[in-house]
Protein backbone atom coordinates (compact mmCIF):
# COMPACT_ATOMS: atom_id res chain seq x y z
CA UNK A 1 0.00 0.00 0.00
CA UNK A 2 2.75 2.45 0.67
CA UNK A 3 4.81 1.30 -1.94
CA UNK A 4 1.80 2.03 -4.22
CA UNK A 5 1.04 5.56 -2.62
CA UNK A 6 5.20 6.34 -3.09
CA UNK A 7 4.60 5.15 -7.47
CA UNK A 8 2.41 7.18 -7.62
CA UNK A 9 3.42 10.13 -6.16
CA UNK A 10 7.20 9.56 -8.04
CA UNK A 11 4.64 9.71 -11.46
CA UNK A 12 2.91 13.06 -10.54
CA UNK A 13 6.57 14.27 -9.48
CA UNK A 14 7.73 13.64 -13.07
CA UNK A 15 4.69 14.38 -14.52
CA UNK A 16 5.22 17.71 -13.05
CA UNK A 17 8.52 17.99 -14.22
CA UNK A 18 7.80 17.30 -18.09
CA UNK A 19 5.31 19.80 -18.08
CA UNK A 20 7.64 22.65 -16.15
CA UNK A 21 10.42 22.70 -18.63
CA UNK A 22 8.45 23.58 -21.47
CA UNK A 23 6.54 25.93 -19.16
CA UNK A 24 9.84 27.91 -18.24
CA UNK A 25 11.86 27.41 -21.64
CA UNK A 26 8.66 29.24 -23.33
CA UNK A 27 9.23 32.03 -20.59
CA UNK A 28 12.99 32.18 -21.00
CA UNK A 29 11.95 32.79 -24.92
CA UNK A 30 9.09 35.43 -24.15
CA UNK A 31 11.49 37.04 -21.81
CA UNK A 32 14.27 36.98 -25.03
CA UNK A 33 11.52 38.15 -27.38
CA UNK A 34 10.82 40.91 -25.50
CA UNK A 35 14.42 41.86 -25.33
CA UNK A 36 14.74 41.90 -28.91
CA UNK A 37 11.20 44.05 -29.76
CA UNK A 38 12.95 46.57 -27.83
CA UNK A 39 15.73 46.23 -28.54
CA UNK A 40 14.89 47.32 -32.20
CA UNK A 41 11.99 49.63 -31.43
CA UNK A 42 14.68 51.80 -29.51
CA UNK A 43 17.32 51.63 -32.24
CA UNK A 44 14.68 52.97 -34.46
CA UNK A 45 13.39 55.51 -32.07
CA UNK A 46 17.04 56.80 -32.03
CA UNK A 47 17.54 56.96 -35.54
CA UNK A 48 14.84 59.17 -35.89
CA UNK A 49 15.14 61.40 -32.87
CA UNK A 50 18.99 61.00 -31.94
CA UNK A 51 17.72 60.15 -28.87
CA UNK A 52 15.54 58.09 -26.79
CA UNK A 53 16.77 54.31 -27.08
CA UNK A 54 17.89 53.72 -23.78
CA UNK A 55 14.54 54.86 -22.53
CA UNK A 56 12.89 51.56 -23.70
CA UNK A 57 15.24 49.23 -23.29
CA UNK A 58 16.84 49.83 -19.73
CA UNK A 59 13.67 48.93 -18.31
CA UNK A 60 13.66 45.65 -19.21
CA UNK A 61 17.39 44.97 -19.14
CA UNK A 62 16.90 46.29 -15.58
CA UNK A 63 13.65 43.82 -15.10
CA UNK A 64 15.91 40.59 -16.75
CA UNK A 65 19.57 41.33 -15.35
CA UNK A 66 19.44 44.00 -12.61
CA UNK A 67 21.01 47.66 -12.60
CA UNK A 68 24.65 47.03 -12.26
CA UNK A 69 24.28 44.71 -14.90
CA UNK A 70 21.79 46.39 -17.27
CA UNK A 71 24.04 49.06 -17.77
CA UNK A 72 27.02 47.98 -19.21
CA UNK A 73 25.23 45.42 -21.10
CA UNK A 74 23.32 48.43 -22.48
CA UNK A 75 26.90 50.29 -23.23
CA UNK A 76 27.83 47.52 -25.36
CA UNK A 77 24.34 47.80 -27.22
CA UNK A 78 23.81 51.17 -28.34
CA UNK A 79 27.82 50.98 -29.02
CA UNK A 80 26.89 49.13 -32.00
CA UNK A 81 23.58 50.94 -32.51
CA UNK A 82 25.35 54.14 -32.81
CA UNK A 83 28.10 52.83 -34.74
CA UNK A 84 25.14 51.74 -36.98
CA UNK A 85 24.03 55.44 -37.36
CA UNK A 86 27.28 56.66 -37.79
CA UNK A 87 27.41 54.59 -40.94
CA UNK A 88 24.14 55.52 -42.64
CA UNK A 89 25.29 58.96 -41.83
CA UNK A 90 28.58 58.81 -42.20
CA UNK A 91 28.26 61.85 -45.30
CA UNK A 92 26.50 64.58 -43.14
CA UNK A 93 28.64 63.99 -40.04
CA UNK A 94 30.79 67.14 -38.53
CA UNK A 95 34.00 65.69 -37.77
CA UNK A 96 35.45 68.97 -35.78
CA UNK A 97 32.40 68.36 -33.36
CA UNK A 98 33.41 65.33 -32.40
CA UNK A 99 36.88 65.83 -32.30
CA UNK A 100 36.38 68.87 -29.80
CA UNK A 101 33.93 66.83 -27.62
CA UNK A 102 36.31 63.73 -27.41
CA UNK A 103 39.18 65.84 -26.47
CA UNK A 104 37.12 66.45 -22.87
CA UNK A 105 34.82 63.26 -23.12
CA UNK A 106 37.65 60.64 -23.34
CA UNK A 107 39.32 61.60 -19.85
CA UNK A 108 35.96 62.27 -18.04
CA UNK A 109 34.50 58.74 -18.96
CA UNK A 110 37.16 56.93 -17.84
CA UNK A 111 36.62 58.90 -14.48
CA UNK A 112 32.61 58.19 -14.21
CA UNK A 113 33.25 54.59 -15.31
CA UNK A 114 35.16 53.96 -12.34
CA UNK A 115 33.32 55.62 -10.01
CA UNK A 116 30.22 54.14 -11.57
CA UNK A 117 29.91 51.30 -8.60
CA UNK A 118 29.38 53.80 -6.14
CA UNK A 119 27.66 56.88 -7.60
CA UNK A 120 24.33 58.38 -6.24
CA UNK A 121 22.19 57.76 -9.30
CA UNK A 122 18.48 59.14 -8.05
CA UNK A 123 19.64 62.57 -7.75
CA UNK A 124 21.66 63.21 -10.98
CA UNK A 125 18.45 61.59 -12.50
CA UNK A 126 16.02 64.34 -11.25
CA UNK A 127 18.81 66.85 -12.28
CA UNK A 128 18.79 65.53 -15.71
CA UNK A 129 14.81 65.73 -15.51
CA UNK A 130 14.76 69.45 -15.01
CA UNK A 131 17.44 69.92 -17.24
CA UNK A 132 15.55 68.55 -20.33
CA UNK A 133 11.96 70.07 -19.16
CA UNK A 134 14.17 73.67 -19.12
CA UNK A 135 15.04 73.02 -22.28
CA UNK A 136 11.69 72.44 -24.32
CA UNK A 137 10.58 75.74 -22.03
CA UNK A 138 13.72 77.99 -23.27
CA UNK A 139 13.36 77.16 -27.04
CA UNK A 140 9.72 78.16 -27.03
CA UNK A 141 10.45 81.75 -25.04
CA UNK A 142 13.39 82.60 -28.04
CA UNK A 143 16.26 82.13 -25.14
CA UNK A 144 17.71 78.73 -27.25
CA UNK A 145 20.67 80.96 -27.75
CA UNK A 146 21.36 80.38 -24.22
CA UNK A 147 22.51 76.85 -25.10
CA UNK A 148 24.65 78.00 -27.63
CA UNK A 149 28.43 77.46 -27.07
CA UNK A 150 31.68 77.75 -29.65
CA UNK A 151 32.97 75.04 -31.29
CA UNK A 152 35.88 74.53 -28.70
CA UNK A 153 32.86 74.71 -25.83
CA UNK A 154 32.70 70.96 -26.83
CA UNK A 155 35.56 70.14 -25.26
CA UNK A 156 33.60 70.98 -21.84
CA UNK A 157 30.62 69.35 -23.11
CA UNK A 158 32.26 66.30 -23.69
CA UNK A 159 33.96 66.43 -20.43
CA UNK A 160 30.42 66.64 -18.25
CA UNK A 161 28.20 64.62 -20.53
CA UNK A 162 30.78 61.99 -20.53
CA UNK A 163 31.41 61.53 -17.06
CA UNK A 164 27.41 61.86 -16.91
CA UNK A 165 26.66 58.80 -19.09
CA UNK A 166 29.39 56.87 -17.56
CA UNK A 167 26.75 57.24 -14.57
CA UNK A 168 23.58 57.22 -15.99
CA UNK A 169 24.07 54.69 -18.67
CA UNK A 170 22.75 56.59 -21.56
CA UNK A 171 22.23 60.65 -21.55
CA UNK A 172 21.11 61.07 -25.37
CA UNK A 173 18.29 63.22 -24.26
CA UNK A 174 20.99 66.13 -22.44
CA UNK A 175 23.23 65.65 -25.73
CA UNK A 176 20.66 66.75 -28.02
CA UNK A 177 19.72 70.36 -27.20
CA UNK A 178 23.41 71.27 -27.21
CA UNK A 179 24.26 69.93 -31.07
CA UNK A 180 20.49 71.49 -32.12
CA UNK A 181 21.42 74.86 -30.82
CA UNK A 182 24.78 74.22 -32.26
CA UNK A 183 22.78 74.04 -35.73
CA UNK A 184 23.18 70.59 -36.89
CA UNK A 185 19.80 68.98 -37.84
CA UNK A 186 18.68 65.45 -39.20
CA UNK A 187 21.25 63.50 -40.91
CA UNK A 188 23.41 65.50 -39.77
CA UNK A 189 22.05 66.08 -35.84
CA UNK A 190 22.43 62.07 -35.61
CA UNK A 191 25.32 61.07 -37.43
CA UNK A 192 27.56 63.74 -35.48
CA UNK A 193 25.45 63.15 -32.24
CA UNK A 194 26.29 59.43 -32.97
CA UNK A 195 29.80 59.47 -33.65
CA UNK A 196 30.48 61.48 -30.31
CA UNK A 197 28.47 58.66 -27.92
CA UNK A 198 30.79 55.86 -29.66
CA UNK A 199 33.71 57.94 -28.68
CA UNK A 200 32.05 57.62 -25.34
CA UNK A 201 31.01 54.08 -24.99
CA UNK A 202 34.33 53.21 -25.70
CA UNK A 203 35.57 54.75 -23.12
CA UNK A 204 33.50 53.50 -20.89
CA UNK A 205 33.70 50.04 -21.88
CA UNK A 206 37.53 50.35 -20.80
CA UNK A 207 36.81 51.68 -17.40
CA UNK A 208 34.09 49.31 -16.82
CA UNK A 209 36.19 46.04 -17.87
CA UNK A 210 39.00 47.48 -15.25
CA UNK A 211 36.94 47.46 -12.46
CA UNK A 212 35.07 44.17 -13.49
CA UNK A 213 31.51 45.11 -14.29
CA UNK A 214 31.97 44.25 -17.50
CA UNK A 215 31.66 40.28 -18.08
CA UNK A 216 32.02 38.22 -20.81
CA UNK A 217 28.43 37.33 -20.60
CA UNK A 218 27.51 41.05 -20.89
CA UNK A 219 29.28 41.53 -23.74
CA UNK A 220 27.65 38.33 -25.55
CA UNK A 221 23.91 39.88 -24.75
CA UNK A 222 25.05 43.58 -25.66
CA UNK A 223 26.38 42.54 -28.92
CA UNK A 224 23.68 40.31 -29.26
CA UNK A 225 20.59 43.03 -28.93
CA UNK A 226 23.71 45.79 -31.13
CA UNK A 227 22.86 43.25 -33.94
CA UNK A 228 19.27 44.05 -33.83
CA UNK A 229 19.58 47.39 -33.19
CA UNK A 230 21.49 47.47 -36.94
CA UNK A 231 18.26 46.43 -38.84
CA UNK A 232 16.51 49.42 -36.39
CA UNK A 233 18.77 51.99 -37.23
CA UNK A 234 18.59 51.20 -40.98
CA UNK A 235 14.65 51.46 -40.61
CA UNK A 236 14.90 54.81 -38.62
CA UNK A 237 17.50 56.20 -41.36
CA UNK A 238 14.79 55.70 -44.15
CA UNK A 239 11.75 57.27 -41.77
CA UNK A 240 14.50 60.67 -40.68
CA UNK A 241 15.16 60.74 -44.54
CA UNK A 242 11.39 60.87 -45.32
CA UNK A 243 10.44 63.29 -42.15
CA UNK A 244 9.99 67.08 -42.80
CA UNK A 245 12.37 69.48 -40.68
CA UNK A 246 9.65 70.46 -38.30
CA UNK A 247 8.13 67.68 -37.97
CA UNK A 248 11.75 66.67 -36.71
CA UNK A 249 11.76 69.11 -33.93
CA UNK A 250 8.67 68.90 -32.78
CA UNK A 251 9.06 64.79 -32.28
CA UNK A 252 12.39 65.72 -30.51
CA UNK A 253 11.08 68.38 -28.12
CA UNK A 254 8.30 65.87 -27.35
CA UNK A 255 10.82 63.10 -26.06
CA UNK A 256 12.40 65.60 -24.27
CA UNK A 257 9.31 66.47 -21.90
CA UNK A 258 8.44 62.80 -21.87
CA UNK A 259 12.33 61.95 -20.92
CA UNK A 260 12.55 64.87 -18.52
CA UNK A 261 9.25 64.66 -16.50
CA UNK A 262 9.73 60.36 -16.39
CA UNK A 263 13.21 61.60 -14.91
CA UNK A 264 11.38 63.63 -12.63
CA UNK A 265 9.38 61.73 -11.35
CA UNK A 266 10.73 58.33 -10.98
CA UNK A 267 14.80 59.62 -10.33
């Protein structure tokens, strides 16, 4: 009688067990799927808008892998992403931009990237937030000339954004208004915009591979989700090609107040 009771309860057990691993492999896969659709719906956002990416996938990198993890992993991403736009660019980009903002952005990175471990994130968040909300506000009063600096002003720009999104992951959105003022717009707005972050990322990567935040495996996903974010990019290129001037701006000052209140109120 027990030994009958102890059968059967050995057949529910595997029973049980056949039916969870298809149960969880189908999640693993949703979970991957997921990944992937945003992967490429943020590469695509970015194309268009310069901007914006990292604003639908860290979520769910964050959800699947955790902060410390989501953000390097995301680095590694949009390094290809960007690299992406800088190609299907690659004829309207402004070289002494970038060359300005490196000279300040390559020193600084390396600096945020190894004080990334430690840094208080919620507050430079809400900065960042009121930043971008200021922004949108100043364009519309005829005070964008405020955010105007010379081409050597870069060099400083490269120096605080760079440290910044050694911190923050991503800071696309606080790039932007600087190269608009500067008077660079659509093909030229994202290739430049572009080229500067990979100068960035780079950088980053380094620091973060010294101080061992970078793993193998993060590399694997990141380049993994950068190869989807290619066939984004391309998409977004022919959309920004296609997309009237003002139409431009208006879609960019839009993600700004969406960036900058979500900053706001979730720093």
């Amino acid at each position: 009688m027990h030994s009958t009771a102890s059968n059967k309860a050995k057949i529910v057990d595997l029973k049980l067990s056949v039916i969870s691993i298809p149960l969880c492999y189908k999640l693993v896969v949703s979970y991957w799927l997921l990944l992937g659709f945003s992967a490429f719906v943020a590469s695509t956002l970015a194309a268009v808008a310069g901007f914006g990416g990292a604003a639908v996938l860290m979520p769910v990198l964050v959800v699947m892998f955790g902060v410390r993890d989501a953000i390097p992993i995301l680095t590694v991403a949009q390094l290809i992403g960007n690299g992406s736009r800088v190609w299907f660019n690659r004829r309207q980009i402004e070289l002494p931009v970038v060359g300005w903002f490196a000279l300040g952005g390559v020193p600084a990175a390396l600096i945020g990237g190894f004080l990334f471990a430690s840094a208080p994130i919620s507050f430079l968040l809400r900065l960042l937030g009121f930043f971008l909300v200021i922004t949108v506000v100043f364009r519309h009063l005829g005070k964008s000339s405020a955010l105007k600096i010379p081409l050597r002003g870069f060099t400083v720009l490269g120096a605080v954004l760079s440290f910044l999104s050694a911190l923050l992951g991503s800071i696309g959105p606080i790039m932007i208004p600087f190269f608009l003022a500067y008077g660079l717009v659509k093909g030229s707005l994202i290739g430049t915009e572009a080229l500067a972050t990979v100068v960035m990322h780079v950088t980053k990567l380094v620091a973060y591979r010294r101080v061992s935040i970078l793993s193998s495996d993060s590399i694997l996903i990141g380049a993994g989700l950068g190869c989807v974010m290619i066939v984004g990019s391309y998409l977004g290129k022919k959309i920004l090609d296609r997309l009237p001037e003002r139409v431009f701006i208006l879609l960019i000052e839009t993600t700004l107040l969406v960036a900058g209140i979500g900053f706001l109120i979730h720093g």
